[in-house]
Protein backbone atom coordinates (compact mmCIF):
# COMPACT_ATOMS: atom_id res chain seq x y z
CA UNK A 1 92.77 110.38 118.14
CA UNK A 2 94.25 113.48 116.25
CA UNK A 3 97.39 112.01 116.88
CA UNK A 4 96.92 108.53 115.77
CA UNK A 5 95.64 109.99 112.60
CA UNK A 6 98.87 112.55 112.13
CA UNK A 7 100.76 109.09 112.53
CA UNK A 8 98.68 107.22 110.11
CA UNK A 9 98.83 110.01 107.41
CA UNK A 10 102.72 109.82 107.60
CA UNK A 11 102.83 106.14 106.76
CA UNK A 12 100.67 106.52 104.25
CA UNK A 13 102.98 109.06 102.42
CA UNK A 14 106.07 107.41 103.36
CA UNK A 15 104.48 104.19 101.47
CA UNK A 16 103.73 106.00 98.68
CA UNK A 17 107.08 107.82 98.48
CA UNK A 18 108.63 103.87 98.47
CA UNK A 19 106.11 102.80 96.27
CA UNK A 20 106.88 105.47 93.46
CA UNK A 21 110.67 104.69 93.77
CA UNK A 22 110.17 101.03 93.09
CA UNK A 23 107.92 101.85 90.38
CA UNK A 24 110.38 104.29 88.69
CA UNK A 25 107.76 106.36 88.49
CA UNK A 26 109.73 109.45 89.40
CA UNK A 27 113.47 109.77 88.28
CA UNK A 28 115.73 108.25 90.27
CA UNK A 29 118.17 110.30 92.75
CA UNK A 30 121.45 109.65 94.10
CA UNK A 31 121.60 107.46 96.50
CA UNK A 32 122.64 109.75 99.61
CA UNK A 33 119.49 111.71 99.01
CA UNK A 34 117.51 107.54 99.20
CA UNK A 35 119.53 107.35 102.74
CA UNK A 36 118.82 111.44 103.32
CA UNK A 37 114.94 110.74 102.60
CA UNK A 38 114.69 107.58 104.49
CA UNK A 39 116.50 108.79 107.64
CA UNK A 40 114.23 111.96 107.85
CA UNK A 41 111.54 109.92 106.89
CA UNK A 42 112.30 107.36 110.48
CA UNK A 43 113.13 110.42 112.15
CA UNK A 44 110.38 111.73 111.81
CA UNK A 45 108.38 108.95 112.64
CA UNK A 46 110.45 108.10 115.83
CA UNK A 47 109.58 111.69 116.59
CA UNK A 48 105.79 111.64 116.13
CA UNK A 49 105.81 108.01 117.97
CA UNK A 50 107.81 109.11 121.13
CA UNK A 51 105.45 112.57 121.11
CA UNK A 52 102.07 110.97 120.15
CA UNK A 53 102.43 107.48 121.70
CA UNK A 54 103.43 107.54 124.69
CA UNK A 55 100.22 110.11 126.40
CA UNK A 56 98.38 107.52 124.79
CA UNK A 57 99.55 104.55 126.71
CA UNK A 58 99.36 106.78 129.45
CA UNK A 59 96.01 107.68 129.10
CA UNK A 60 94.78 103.97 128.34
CA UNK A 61 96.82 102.83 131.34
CA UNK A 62 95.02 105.34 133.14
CA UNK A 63 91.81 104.43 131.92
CA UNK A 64 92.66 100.89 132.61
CA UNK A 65 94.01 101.50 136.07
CA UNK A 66 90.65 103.61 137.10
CA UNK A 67 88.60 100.28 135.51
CA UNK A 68 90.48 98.16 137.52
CA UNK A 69 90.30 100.35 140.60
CA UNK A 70 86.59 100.84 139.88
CA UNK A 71 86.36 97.50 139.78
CA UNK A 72 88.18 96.42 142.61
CA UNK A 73 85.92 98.92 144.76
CA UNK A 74 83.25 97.02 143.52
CA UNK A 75 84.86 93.54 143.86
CA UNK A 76 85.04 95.09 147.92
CA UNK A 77 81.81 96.19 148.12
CA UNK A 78 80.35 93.37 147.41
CA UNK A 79 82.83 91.10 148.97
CA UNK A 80 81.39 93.05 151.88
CA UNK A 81 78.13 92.49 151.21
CA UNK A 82 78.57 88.77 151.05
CA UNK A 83 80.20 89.22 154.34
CA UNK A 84 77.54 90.70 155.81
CA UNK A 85 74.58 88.01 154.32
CA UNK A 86 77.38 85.37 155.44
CA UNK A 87 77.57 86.88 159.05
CA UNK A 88 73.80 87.21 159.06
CA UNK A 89 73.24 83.32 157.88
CA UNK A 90 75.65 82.62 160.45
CA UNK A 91 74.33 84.11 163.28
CA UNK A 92 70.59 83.08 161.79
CA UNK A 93 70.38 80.10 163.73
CA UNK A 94 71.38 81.74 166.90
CA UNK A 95 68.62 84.51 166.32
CA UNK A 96 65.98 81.94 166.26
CA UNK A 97 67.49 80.27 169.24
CA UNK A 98 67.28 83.52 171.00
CA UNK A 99 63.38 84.25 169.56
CA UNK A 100 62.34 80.57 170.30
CA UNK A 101 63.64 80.71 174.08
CA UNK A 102 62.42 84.32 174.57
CA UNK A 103 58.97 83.15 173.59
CA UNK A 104 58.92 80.21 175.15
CA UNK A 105 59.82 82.41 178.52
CA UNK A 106 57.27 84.94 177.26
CA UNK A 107 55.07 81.64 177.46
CA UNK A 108 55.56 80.47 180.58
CA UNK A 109 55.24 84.37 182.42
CA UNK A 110 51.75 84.29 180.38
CA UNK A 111 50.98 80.91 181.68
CA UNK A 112 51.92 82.01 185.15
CA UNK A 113 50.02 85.08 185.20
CA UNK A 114 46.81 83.20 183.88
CA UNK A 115 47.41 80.74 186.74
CA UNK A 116 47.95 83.24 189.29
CA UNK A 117 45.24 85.35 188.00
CA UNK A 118 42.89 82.26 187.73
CA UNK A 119 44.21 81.13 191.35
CA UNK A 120 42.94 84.85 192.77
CA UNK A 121 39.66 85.02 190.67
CA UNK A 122 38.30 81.23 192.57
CA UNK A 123 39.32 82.38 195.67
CA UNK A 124 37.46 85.73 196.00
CA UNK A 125 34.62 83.72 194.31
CA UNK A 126 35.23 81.12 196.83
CA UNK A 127 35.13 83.74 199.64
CA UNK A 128 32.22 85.47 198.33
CA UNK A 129 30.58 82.34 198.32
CA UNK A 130 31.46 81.78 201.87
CA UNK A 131 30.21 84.97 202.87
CA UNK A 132 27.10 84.88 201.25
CA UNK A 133 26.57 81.39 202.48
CA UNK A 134 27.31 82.62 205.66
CA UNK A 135 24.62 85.52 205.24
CA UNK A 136 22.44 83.29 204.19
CA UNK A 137 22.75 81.04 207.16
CA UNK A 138 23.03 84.40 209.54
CA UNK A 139 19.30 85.18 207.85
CA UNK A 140 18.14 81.61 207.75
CA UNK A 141 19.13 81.50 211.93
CA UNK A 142 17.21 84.80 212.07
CA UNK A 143 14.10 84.17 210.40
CA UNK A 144 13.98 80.48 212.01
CA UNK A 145 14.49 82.03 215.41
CA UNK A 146 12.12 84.46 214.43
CA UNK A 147 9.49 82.07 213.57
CA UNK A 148 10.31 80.20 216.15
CA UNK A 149 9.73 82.78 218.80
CA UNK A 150 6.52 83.66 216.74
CA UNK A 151 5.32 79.90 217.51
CA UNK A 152 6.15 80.16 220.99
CA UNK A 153 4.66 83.53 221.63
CA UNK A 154 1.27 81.49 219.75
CA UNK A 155 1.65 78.69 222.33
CA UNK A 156 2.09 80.56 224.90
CA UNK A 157 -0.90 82.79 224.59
CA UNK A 158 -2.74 79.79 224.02
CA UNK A 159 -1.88 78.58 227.29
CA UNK A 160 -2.86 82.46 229.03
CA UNK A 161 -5.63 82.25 227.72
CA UNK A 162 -6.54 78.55 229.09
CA UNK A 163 -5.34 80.08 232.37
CA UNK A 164 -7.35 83.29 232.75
CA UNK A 165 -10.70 81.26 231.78
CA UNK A 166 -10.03 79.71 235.10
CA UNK A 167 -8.06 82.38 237.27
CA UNK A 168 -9.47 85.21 235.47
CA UNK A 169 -7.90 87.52 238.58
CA UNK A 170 -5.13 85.68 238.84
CA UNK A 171 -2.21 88.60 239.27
CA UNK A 172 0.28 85.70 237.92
CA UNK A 173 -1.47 85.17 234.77
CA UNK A 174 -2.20 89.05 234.35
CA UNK A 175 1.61 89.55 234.33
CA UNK A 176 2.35 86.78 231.98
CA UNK A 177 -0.03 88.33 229.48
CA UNK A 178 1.67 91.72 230.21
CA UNK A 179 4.68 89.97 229.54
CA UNK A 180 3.48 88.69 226.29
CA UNK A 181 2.20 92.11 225.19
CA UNK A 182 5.86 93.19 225.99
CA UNK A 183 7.21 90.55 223.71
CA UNK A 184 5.05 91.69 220.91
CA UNK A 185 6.00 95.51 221.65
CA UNK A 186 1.77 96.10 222.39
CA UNK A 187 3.41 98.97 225.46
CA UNK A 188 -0.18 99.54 226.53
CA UNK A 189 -1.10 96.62 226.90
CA UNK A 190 1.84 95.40 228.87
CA UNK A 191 1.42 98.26 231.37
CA UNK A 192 -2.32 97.62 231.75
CA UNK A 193 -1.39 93.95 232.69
CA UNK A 194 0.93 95.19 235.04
CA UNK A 195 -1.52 98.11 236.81
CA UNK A 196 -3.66 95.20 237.01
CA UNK A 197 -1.91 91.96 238.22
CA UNK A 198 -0.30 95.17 241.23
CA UNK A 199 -3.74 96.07 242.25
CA UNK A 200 -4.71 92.33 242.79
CA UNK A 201 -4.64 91.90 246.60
CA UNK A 202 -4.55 88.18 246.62
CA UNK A 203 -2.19 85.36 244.67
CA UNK A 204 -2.30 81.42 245.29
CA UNK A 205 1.26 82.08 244.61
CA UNK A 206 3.95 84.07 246.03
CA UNK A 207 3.91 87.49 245.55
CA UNK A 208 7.47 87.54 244.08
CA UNK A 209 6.88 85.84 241.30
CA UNK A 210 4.64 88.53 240.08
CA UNK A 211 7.29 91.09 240.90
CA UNK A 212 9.40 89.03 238.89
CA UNK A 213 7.54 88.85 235.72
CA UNK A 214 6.71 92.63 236.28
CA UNK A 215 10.29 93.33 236.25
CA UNK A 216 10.25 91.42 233.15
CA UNK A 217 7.47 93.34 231.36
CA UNK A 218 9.55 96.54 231.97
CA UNK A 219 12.89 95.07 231.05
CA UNK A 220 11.64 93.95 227.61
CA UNK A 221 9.93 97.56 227.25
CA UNK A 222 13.33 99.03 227.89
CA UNK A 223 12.71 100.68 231.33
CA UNK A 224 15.68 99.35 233.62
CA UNK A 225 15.25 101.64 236.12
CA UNK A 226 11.58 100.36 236.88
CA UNK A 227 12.68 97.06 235.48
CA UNK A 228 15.67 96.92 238.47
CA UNK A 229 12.88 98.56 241.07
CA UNK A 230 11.10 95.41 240.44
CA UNK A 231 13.56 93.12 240.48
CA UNK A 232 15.40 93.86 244.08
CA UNK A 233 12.19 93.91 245.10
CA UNK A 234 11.42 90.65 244.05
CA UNK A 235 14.30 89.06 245.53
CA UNK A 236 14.00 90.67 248.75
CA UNK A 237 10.43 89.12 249.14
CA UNK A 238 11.88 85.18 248.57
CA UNK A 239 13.15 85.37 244.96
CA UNK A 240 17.08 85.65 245.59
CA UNK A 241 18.13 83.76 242.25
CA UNK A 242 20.95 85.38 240.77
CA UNK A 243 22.47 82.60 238.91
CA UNK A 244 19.04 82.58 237.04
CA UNK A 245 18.58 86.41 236.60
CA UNK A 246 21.92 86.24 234.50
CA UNK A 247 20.64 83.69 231.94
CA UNK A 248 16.62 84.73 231.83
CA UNK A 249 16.84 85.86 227.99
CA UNK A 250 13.66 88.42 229.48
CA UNK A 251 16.48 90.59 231.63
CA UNK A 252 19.04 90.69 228.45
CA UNK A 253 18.55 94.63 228.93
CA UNK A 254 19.61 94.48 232.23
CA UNK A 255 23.27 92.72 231.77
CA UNK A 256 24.75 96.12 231.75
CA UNK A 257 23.12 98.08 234.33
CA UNK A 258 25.17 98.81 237.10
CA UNK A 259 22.37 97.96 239.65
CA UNK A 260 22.09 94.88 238.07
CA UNK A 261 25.68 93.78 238.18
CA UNK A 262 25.90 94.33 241.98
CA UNK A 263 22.50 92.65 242.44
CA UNK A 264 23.53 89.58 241.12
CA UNK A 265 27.40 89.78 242.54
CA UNK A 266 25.76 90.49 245.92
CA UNK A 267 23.00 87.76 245.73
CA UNK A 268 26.02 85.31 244.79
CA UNK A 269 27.79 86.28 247.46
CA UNK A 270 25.36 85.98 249.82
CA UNK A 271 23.93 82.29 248.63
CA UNK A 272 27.02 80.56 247.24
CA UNK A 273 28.00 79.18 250.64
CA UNK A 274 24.36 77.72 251.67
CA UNK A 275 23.79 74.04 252.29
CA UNK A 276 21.16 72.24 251.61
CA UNK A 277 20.74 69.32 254.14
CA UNK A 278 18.27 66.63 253.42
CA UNK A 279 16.60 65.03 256.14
């Protein structure tokens, strides 16, 4: 600015210097010293021009040149940006491609886990069911059989005691009642019924049979030994029926007892090749 202002001074003068000469306002020279005055006057404005002018364009190209270049940056930057929304528009569509089929696998793996998970919770509710229908019938069978042998126990006392009011002494109808004491778990009872019906001397029946049942009182008490005395000693006196001593439900004490075993293998044995010949 200082030198644009130097410059600007020196036309100013120069215009006056003209401006007095036409006006004859000063006396006129020769005219070398017009030609003198005018070329000093251009030199010297060539000089302050080539000294002051030139930095100047300089500096406003450089000023220039940095706008531009600032402006090109920019121009770049958001060139770039728009490059990078463009990309991102472009590859929009594909995203939500990507997010719909993810979800809609994401979907289908829920679905399938529900299913599966559903699937698993109606069978173990199916199973429980099934066991505790199965319990249910286990304690249904139970109590029924239980009632049932409660019933029959009734009946058959019933029928003892119909008995004994006629064959009071009757060593058959003793034992039965010891065996119904048995069945009820009355112990003394069932071994005075068996003292007794033993001490009877006489029976319209066979003696075995009373041996029998008295093998049957002890078996349900859980005396095998006695129980098995009873029972050889039954079948030695006319009572060799092995085939029913493994299915009398009274004996089911005895299936394991060694004695028992060869009792029955040996009465087999011994009465599985007999004939029967009717006449």
């Amino acid at each position: 600015m200082r030198r644009i202002s130097s410059i600007t001074t020196l036309l100013l003068a120069g215009a006056t210097w003209l401006s007095a000469q036409e006006g004859g306002g000063l006396p006129e020279p020769a005219a070398g010293w017009k030609w003198a005055n005018f070329v000093l006057l251009v030199v010297g404005l060539g000089y302050l021009i080539a000294k002051t002018l030139p930095p100047l364009f300089k500096s406003r190209t450089e000023e220039i040149q940095n706008g531009i270049a600032e402006a090109r940056a920019i121009k770049q930057d958001a060139d770039k940006r728009a490059a990078e929304v463009d990309a991102r528009t472009a590859t929009l569509g594909a995203d939500i491609e990507h997010f719909r089929v993810e979800a809609k696998a994401e979907m289908q793996q829920e679905g399938e886990r529900i299913r599966q998970e559903t699937a698993a919770q109606i069978a173990r509710l199916e199973n429980q069911a099934q066991q505790e229908i199965e319990v249910s019938g286990k304690i249904a069978r139970r109590e029924l059989k239980s009632y049932a042998a409660k019933l029959s126990l009734d009946l058959a006392e019933q029928r003892i005691a119909e008995a004994s009011k006629k064959l009071r002494d009757e060593p058959l109808i003793i034992s039965l009642q010891g065996m119904l004491h048995a069945h009820r778990n009355q112990v003394d009872a069932a071994l005075d019924c068996v003292r007794r019906s033993l001490d009877m001397p006489l029976s319209f029946g066979h003696a075995h049979h009373t041996f029998y049942q008295v093998a049957c009182v002890y078996a349900l008490l859980g005396e095998t030994d006695k129980a098995m005395a009873w029972l050889e000693r039954s079948a030695d006196t006319g009572n060799p029926c092995g085939p029913f001593f493994r299915i009398d439900p009274h004996l089911e004490r005895m299936r394991q007892h060694p004695g028992f075993q060869r009792l029955v293998a040996s009465l087999e044995r011994e009465y599985s090749d007999l004939r029967i010949n009717v006449m």
